[in-house]
N, C-alpha and C. Protein backbone atom coordinates (compact mmCIF):
# COMPACT_ATOMS: atom_id res chain seq x y z
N UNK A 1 0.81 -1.18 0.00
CA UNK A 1 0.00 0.00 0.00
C UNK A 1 0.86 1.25 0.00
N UNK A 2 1.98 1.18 0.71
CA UNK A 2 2.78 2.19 0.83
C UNK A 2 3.30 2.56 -0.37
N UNK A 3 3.93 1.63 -1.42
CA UNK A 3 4.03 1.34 -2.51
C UNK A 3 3.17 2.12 -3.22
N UNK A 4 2.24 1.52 -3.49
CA UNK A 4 0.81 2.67 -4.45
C UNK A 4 1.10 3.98 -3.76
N UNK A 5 0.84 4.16 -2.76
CA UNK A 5 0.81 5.83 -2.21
C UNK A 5 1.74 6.72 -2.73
N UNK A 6 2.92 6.05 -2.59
CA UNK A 6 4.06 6.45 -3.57
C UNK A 6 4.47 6.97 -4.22
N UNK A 7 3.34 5.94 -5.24
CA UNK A 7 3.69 6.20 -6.99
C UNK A 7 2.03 7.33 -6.87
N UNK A 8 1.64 7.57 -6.51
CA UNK A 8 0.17 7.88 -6.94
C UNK A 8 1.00 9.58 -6.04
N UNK A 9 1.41 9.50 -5.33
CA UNK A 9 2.06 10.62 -5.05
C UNK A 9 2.81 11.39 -6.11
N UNK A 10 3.99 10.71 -6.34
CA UNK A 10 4.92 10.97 -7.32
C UNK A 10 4.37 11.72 -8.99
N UNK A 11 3.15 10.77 -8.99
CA UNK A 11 2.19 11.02 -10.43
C UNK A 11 1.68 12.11 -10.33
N UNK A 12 1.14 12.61 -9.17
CA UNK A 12 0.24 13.69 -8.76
C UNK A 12 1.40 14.90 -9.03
N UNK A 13 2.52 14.74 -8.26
CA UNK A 13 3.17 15.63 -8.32
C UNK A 13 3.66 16.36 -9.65
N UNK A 14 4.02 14.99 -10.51
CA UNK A 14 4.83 15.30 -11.53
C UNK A 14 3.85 15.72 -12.50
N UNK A 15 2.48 15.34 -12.61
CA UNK A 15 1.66 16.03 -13.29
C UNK A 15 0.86 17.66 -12.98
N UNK A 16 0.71 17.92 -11.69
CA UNK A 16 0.81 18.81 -11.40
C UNK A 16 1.71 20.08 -11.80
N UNK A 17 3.38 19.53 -11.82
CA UNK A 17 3.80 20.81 -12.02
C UNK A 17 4.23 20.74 -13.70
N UNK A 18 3.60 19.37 -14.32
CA UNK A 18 4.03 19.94 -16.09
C UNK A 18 3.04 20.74 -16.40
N UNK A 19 1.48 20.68 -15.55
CA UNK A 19 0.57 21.68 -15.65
C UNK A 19 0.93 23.01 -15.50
N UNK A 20 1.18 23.22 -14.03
CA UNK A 20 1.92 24.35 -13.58
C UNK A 20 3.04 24.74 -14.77
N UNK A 21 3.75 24.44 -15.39
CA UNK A 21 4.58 24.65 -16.09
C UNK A 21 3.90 25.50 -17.37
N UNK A 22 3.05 24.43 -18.37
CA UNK A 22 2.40 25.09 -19.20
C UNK A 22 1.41 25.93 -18.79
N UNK A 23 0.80 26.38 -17.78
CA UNK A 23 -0.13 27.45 -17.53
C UNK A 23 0.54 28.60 -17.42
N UNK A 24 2.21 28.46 -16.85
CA UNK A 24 3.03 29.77 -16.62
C UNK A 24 3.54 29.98 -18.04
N UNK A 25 3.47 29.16 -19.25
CA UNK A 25 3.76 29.57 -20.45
C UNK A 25 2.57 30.25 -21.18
N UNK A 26 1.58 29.36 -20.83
CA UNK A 26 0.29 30.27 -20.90
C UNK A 26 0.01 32.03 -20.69
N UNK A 27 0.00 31.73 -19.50
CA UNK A 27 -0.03 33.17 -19.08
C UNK A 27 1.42 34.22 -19.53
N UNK A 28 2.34 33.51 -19.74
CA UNK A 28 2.75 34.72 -20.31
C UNK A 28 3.13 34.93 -21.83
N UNK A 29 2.72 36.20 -22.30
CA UNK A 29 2.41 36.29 -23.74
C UNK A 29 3.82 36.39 -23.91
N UNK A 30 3.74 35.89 -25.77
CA UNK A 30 5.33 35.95 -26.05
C UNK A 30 5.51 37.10 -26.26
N UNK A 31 6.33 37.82 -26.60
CA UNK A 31 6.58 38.99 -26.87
C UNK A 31 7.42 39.11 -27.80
N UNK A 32 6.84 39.56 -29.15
CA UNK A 32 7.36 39.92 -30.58
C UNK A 32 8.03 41.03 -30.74
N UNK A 33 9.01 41.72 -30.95
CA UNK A 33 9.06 42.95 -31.27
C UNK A 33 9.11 43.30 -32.64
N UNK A 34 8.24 44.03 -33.49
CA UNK A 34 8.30 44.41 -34.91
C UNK A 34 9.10 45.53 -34.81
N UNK A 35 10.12 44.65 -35.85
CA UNK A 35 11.40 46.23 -36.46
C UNK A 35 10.55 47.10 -37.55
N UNK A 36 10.25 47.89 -36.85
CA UNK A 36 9.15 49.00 -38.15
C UNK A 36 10.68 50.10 -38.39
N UNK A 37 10.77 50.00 -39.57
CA UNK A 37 11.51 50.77 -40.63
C UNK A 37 10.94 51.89 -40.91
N UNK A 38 11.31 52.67 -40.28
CA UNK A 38 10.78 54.23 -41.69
C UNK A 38 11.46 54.31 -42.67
N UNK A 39 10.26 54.30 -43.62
CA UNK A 39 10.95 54.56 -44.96
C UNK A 39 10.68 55.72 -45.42
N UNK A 40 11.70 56.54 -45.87
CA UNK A 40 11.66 58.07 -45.90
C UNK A 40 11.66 57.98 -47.36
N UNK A 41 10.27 58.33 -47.70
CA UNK A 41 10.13 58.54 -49.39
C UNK A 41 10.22 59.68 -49.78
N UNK A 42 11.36 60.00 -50.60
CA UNK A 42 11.77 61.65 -51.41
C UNK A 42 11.26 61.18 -52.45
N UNK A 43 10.17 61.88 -53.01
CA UNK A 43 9.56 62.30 -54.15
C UNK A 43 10.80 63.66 -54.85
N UNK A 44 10.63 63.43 -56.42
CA UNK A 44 11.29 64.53 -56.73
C UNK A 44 10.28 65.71 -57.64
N UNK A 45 10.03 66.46 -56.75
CA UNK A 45 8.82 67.58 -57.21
C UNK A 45 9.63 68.78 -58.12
N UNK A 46 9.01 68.95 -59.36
CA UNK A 46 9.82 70.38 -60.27
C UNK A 46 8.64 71.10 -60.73
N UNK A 47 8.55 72.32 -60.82
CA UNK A 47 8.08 72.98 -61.67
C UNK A 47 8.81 73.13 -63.07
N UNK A 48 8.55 73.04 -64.27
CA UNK A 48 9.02 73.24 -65.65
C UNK A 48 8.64 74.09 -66.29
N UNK A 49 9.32 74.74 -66.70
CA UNK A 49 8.49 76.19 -67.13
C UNK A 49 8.99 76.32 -68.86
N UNK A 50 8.09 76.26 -69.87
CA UNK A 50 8.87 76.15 -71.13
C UNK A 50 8.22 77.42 -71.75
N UNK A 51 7.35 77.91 -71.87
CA UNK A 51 6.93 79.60 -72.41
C UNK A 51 7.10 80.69 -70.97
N UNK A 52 7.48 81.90 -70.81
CA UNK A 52 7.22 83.16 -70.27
C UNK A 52 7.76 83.99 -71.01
N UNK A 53 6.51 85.06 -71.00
CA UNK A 53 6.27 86.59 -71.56
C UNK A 53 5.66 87.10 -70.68
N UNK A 54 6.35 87.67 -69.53
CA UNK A 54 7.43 88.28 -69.52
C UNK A 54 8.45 87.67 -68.12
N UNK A 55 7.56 88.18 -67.16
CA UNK A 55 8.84 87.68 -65.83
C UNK A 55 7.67 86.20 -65.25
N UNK A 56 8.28 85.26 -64.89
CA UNK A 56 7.43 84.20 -64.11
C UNK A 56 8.47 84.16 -61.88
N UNK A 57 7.82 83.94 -61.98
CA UNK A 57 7.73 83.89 -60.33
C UNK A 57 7.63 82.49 -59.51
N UNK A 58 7.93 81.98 -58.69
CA UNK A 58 7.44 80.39 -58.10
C UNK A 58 7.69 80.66 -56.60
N UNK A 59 6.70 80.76 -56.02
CA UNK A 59 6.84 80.62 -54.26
C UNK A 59 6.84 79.11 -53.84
N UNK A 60 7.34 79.22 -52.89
CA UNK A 60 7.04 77.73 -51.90
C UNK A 60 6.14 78.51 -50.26
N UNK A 61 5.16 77.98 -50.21
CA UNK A 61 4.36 78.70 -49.36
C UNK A 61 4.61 80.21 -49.46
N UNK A 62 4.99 81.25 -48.80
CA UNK A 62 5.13 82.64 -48.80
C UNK A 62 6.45 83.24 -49.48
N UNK A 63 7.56 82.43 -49.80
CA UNK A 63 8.56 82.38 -49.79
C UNK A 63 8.93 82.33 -51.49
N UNK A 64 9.38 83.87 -51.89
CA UNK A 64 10.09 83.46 -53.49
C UNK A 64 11.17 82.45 -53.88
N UNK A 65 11.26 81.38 -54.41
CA UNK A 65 12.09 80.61 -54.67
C UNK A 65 12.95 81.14 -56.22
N UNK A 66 12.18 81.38 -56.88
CA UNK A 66 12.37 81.89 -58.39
C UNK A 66 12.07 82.78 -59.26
N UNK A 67 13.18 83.72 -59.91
CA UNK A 67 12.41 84.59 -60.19
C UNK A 67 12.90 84.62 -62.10
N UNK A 68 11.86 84.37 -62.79
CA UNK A 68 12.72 84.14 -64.52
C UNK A 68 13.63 85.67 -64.61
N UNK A 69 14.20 85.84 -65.81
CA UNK A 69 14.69 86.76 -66.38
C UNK A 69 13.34 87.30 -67.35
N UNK A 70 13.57 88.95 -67.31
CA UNK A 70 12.72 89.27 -68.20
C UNK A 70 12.51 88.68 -69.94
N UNK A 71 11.02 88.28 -70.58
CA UNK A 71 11.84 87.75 -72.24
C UNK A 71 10.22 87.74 -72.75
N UNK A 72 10.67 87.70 -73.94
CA UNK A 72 9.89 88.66 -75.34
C UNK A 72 9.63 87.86 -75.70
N UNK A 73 8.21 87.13 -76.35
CA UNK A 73 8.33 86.32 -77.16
C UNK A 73 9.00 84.52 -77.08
N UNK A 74 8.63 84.08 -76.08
CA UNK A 74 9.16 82.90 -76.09
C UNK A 74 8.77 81.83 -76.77
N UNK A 75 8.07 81.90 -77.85
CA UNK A 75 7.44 81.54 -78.83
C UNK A 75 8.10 79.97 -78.71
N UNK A 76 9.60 79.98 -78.84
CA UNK A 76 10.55 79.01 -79.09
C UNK A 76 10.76 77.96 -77.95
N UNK A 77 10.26 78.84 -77.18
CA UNK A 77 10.28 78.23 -75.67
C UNK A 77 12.05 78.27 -74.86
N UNK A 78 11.45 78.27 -73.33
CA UNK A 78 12.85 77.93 -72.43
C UNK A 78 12.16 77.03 -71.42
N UNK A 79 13.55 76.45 -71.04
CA UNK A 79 13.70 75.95 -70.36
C UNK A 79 14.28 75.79 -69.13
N UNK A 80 12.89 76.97 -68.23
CA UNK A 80 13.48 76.81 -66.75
C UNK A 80 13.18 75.59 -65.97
N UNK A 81 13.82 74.24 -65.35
CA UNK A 81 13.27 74.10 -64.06
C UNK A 81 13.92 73.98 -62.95
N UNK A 82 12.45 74.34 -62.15
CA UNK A 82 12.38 74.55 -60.59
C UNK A 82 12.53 73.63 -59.71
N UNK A 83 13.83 72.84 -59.40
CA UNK A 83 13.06 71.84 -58.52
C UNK A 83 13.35 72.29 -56.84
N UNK A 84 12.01 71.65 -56.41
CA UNK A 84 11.10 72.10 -55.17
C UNK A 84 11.40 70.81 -54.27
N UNK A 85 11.89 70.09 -54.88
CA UNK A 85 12.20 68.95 -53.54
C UNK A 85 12.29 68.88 -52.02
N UNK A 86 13.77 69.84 -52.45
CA UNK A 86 14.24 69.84 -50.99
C UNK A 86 13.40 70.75 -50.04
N UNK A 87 12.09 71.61 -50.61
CA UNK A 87 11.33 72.46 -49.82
C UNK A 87 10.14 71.37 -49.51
N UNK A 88 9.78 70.56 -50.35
CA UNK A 88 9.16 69.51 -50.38
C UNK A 88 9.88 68.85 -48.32
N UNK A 89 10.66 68.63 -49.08
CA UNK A 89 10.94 67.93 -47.64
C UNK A 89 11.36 68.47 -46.50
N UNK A 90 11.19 69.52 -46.33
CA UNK A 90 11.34 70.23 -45.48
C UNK A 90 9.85 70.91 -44.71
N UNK A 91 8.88 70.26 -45.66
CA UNK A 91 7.55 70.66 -44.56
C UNK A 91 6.84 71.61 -45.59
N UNK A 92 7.27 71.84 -46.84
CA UNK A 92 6.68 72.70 -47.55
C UNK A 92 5.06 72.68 -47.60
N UNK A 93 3.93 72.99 -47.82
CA UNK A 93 2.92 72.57 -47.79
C UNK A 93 2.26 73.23 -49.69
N UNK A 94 2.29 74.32 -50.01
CA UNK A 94 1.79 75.39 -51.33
C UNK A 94 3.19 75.65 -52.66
N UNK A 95 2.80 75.84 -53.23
CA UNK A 95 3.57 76.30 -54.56
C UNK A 95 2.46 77.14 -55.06
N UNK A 96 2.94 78.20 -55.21
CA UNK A 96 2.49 79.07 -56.24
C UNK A 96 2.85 79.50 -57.39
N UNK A 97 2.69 79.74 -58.52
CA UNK A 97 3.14 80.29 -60.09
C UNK A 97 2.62 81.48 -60.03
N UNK A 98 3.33 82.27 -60.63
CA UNK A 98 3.14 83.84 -61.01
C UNK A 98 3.71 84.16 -62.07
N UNK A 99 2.63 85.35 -63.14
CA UNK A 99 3.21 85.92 -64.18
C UNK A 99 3.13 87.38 -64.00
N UNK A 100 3.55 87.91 -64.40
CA UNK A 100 4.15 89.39 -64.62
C UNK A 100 4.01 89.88 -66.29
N UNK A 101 3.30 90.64 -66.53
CA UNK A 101 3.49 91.15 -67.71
C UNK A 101 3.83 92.67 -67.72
N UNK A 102 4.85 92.58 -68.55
CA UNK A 102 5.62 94.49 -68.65
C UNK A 102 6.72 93.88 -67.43
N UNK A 103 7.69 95.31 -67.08
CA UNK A 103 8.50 95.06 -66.88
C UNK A 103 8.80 96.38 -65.45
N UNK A 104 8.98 96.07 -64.67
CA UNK A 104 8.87 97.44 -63.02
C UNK A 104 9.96 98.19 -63.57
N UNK A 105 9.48 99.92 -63.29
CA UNK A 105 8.38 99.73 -63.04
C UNK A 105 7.19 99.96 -64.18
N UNK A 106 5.69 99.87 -63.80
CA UNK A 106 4.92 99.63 -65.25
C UNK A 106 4.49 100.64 -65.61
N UNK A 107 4.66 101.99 -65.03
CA UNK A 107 4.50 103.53 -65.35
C UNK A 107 4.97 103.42 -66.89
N UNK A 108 4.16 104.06 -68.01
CA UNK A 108 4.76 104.10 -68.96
C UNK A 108 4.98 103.01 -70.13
N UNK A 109 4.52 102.21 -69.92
CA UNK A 109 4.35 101.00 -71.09
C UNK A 109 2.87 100.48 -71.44
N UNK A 110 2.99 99.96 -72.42
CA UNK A 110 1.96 99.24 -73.22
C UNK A 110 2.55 98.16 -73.60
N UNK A 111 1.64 97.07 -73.29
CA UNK A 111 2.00 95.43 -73.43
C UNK A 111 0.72 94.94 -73.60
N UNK A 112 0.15 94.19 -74.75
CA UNK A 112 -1.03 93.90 -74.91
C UNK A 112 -0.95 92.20 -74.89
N UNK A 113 0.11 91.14 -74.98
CA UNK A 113 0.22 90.18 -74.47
C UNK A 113 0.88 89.45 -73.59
N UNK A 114 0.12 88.78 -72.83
CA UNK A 114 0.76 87.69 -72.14
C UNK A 114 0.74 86.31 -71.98
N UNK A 115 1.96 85.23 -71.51
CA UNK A 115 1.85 83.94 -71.84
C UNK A 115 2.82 83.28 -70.72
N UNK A 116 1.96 81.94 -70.36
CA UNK A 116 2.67 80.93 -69.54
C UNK A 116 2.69 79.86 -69.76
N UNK A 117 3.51 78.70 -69.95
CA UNK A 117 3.65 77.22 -70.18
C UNK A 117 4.24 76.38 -69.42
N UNK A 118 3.85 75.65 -68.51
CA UNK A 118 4.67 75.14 -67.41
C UNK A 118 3.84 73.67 -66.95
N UNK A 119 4.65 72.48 -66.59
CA UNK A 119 4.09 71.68 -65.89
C UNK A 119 4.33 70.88 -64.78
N UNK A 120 3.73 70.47 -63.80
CA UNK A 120 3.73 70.30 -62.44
C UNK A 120 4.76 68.91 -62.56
N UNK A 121 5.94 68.35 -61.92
CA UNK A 121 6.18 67.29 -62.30
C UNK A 121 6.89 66.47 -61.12
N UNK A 122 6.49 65.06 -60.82
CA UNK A 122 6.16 64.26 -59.92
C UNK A 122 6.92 63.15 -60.01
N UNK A 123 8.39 63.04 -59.54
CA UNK A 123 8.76 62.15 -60.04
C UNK A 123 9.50 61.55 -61.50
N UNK A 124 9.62 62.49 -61.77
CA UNK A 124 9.47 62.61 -63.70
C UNK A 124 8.12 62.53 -64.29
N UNK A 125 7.09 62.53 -64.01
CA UNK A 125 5.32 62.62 -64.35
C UNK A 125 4.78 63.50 -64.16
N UNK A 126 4.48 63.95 -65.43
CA UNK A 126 3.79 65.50 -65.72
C UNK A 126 2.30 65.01 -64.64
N UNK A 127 2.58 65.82 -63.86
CA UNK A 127 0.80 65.35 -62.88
C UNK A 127 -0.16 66.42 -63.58
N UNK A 128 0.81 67.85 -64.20
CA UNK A 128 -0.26 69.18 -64.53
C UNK A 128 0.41 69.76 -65.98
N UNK A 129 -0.14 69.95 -66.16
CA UNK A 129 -0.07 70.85 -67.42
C UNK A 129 -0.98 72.56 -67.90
N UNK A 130 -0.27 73.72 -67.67
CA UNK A 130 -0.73 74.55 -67.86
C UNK A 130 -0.09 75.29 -68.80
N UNK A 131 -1.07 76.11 -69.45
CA UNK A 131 -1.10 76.82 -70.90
C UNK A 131 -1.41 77.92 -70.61
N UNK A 132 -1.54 79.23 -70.45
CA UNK A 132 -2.38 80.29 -70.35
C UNK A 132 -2.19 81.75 -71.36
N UNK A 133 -2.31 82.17 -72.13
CA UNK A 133 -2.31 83.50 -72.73
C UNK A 133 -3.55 84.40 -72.62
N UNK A 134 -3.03 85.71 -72.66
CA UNK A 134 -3.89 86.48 -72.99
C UNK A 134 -3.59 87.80 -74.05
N UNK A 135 -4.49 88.57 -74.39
CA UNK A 135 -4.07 89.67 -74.99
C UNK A 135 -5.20 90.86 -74.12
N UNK A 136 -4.63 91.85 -73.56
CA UNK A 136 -4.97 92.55 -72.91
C UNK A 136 -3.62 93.40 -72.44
N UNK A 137 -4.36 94.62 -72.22
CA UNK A 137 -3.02 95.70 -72.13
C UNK A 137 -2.94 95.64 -70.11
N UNK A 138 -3.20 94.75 -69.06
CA UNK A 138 -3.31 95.23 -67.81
C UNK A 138 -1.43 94.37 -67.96
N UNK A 139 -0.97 95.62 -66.74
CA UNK A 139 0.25 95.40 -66.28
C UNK A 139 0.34 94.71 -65.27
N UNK A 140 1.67 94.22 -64.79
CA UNK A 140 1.67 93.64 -63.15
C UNK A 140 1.58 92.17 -63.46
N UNK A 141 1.00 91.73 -61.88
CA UNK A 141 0.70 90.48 -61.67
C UNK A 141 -0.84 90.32 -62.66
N UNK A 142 -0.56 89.55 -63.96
CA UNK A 142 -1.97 88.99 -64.86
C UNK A 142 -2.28 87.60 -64.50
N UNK A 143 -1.43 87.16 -63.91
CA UNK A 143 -1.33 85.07 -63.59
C UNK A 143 -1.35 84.73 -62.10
N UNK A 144 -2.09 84.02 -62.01
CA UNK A 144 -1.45 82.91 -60.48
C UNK A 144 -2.12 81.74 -60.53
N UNK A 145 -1.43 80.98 -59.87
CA UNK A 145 -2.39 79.88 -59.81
C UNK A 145 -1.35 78.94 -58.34
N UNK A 146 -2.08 78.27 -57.36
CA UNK A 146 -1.59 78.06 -55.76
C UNK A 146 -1.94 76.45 -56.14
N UNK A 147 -0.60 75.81 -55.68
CA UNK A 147 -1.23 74.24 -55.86
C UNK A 147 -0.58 73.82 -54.42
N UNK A 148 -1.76 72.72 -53.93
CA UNK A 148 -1.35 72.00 -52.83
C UNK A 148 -0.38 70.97 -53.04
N UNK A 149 0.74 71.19 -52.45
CA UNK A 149 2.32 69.78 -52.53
C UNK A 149 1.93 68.61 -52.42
N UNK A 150 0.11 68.51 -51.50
CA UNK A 150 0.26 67.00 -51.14
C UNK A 150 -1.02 66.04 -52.15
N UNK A 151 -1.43 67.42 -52.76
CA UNK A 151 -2.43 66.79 -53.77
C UNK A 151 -2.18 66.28 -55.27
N UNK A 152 0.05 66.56 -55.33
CA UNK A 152 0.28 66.11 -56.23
C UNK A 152 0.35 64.85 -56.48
N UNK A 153 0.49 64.14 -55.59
CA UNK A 153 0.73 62.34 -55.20
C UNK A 153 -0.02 61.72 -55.50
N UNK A 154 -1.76 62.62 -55.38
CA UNK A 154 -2.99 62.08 -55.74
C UNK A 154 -3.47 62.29 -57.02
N UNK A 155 -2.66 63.32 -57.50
CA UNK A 155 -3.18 63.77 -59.09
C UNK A 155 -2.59 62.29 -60.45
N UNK A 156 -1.84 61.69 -59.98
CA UNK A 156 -1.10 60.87 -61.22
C UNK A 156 -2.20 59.63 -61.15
């Protein structure tokens, strides 16, 4: 009898604590750690500017970034571009385009046309394309147009 008590002891025990064992694996959760990577995506943002008559302009939020040389007739086209990247990544949020027709100050002239050709570009991907002329004698600022930086990503 002592014998049985024993073993029926021994059994109890040893099953007891492989229980105990897996319930303390149980209860405690494994713990994964995910290596999350930031991935820092530089987009390469330009303005391209291939017609201005007369001066063109490019802000990054409030801020002049560019200012063309005065020119006549660009019929032939040039080739300014702007690239905006590094304002891009720096928190930029607006770009603006500006034209100028005549030449400061505008006391004293007559200019009956003006013209802009430029497109928004994303990567190397025209996201925009703008055209604009007019014929009209008003001096100054005749152009603008304000684009959001983050609605270019969504435009392609």
């Amino acid at each position: 009898m002592r014998f049985y008590i024993l073993i029926v002891t021994l059994f109890t025990f040893s099953c007891g604590s492989t229980t105990q064992k897996e319930q303390a694996k149980e209860e405690k959760p494994e713990v994964v750690q995910e290596k999350k990577e930031k991935e820092q995506v530089s987009s390469d943002f330009k303005v391209v500017i291939s017609r201005i008559e007369n001066i063109a302009h490019v802000y990054v939020d409030d801020s002049l970034i560019y200012k063309s040389e005065y020119h006549i007739s660009t019929k032939d086209g040039v080739n300014e571009q702007i690239d905006i990247s590094s304002y891009v990544e720096n928190g930029a949020k607006k770009v603006t385009v500006a034209l100028y027709n005549g030449n400061e100050p505008y006391e004293n002239q007559t200019d009956t046309y003006w013209e802009i050709m430029y497109d928004l570009i994303l990567d190397g991907e025209v996201v925009d394309f703008v055209h604009e002329t007019r014929n009209e004698t008003k001096l100054g600022r005749v152009y603008e147009a304000e684009y959001v930086i983050e609605d270019w990503r969504f435009s392609e």
